[in-house]
C-alpha atoms as a PDB file:
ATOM      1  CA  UNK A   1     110.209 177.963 186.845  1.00  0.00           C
ATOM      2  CA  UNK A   2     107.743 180.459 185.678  1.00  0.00           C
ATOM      3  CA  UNK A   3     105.040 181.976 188.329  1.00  0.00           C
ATOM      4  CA  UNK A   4     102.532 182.421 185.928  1.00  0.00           C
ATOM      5  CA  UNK A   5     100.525 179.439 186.069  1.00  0.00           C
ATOM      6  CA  UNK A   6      98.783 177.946 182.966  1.00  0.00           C
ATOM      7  CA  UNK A   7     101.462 179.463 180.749  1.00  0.00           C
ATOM      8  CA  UNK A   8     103.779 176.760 179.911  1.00  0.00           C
ATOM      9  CA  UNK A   9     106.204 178.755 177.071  1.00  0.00           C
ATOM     10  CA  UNK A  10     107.210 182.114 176.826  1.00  0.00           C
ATOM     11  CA  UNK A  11     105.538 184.656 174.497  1.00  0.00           C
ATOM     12  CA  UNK A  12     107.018 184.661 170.660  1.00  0.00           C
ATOM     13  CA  UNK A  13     109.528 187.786 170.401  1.00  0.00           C
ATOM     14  CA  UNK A  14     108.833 188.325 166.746  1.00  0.00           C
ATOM     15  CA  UNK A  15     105.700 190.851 167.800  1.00  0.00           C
ATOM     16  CA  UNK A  16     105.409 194.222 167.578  1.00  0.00           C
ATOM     17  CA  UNK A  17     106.447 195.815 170.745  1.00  0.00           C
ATOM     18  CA  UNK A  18     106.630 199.682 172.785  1.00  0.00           C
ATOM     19  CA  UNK A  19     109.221 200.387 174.692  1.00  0.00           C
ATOM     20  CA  UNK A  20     108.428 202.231 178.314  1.00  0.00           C
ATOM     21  CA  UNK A  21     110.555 203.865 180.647  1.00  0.00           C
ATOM     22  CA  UNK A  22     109.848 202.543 184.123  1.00  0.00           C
ATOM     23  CA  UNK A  23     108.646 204.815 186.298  1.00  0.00           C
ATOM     24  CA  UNK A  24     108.175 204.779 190.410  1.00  0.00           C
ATOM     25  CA  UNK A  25     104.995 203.917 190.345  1.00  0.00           C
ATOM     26  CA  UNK A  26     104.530 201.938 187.687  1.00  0.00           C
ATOM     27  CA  UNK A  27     103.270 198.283 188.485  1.00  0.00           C
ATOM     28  CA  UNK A  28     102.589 195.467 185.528  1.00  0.00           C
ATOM     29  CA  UNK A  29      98.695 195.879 186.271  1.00  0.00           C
ATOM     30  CA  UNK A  30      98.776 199.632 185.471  1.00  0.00           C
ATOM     31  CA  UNK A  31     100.908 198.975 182.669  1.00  0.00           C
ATOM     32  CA  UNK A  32      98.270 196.701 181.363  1.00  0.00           C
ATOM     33  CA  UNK A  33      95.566 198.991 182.065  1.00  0.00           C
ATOM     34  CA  UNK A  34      97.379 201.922 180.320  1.00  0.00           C
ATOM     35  CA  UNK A  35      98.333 199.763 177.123  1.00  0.00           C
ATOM     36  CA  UNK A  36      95.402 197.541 176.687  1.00  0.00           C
ATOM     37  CA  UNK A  37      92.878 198.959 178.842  1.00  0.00           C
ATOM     38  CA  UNK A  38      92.956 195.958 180.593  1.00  0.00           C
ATOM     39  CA  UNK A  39      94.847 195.036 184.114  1.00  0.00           C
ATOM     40  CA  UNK A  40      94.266 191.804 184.003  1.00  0.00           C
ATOM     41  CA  UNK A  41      96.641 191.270 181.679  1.00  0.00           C
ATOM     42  CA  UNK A  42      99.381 192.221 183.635  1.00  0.00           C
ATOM     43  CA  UNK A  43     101.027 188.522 182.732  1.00  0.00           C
ATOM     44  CA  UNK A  44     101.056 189.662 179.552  1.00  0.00           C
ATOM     45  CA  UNK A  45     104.184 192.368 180.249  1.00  0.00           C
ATOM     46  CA  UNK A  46     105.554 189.653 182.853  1.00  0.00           C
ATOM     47  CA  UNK A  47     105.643 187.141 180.261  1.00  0.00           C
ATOM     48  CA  UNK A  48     107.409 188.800 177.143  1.00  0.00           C
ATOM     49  CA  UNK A  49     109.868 190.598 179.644  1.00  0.00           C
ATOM     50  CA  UNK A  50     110.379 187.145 181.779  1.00  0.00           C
ATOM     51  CA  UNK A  51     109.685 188.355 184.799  1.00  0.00           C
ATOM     52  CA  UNK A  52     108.521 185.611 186.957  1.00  0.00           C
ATOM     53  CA  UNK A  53     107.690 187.551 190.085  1.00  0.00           C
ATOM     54  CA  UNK A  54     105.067 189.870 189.500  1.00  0.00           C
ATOM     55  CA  UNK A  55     105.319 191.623 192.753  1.00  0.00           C
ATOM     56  CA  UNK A  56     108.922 193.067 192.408  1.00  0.00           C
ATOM     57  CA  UNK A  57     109.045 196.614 192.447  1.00  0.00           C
ATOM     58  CA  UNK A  58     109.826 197.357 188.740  1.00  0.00           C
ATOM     59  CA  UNK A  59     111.451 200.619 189.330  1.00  0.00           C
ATOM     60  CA  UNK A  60     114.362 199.364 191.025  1.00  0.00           C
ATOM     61  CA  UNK A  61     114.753 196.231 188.684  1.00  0.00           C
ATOM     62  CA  UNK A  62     113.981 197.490 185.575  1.00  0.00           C
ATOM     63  CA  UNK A  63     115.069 200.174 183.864  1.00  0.00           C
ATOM     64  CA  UNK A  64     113.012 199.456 180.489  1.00  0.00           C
ATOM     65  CA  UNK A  65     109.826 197.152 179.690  1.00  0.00           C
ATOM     66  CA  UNK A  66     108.983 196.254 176.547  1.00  0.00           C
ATOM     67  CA  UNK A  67     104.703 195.906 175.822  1.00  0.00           C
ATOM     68  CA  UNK A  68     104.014 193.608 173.021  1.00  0.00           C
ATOM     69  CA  UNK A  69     101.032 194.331 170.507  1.00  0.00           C
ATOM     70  CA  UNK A  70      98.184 192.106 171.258  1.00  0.00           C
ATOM     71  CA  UNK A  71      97.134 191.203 168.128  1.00  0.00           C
ATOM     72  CA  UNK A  72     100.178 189.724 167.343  1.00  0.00           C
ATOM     73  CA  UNK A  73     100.719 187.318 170.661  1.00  0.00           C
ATOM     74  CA  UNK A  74     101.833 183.990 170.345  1.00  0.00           C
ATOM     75  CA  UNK A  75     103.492 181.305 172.028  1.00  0.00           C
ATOM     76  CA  UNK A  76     107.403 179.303 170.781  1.00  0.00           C
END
């Protein structure tokens, strides 16, 4: 039931993580690119928050995402 393919379990929530406020325009690629230079890893956030469509508009879903610390990812 998850969208992102190639990702079979969800990401461990033992990691460090930073909480953000959503924000209007916030989207799960800019989040990436803000918090690990990166928007490509967009399924990153999606993941740890199990979101499985990545093209709802966070703002009026979400009040608060959580980004995990990528040195600590793993998988259950």
């Amino acid at each position: 039931d998850k969208y992102v393919y190639g990702v079979t379990s969800w990401l461990d929530k033992n990691v460090q993580v930073v909480a953000h406020k959503v924000e209007q325009a916030d989207t799960l690629d800019s989040l990436s690119l803000k918090y690990y230079s990166r928007p490509d890893l967009w399924w990153v956030i999606a993941d740890y928050n199990k979101i499985v469509d990545p093209f709802i508009t966070l703002y009026h879903n979400i009040d608060i995402l959580y980004i995990p610390s990528l040195s600590n990812i793993s998988y259950k």
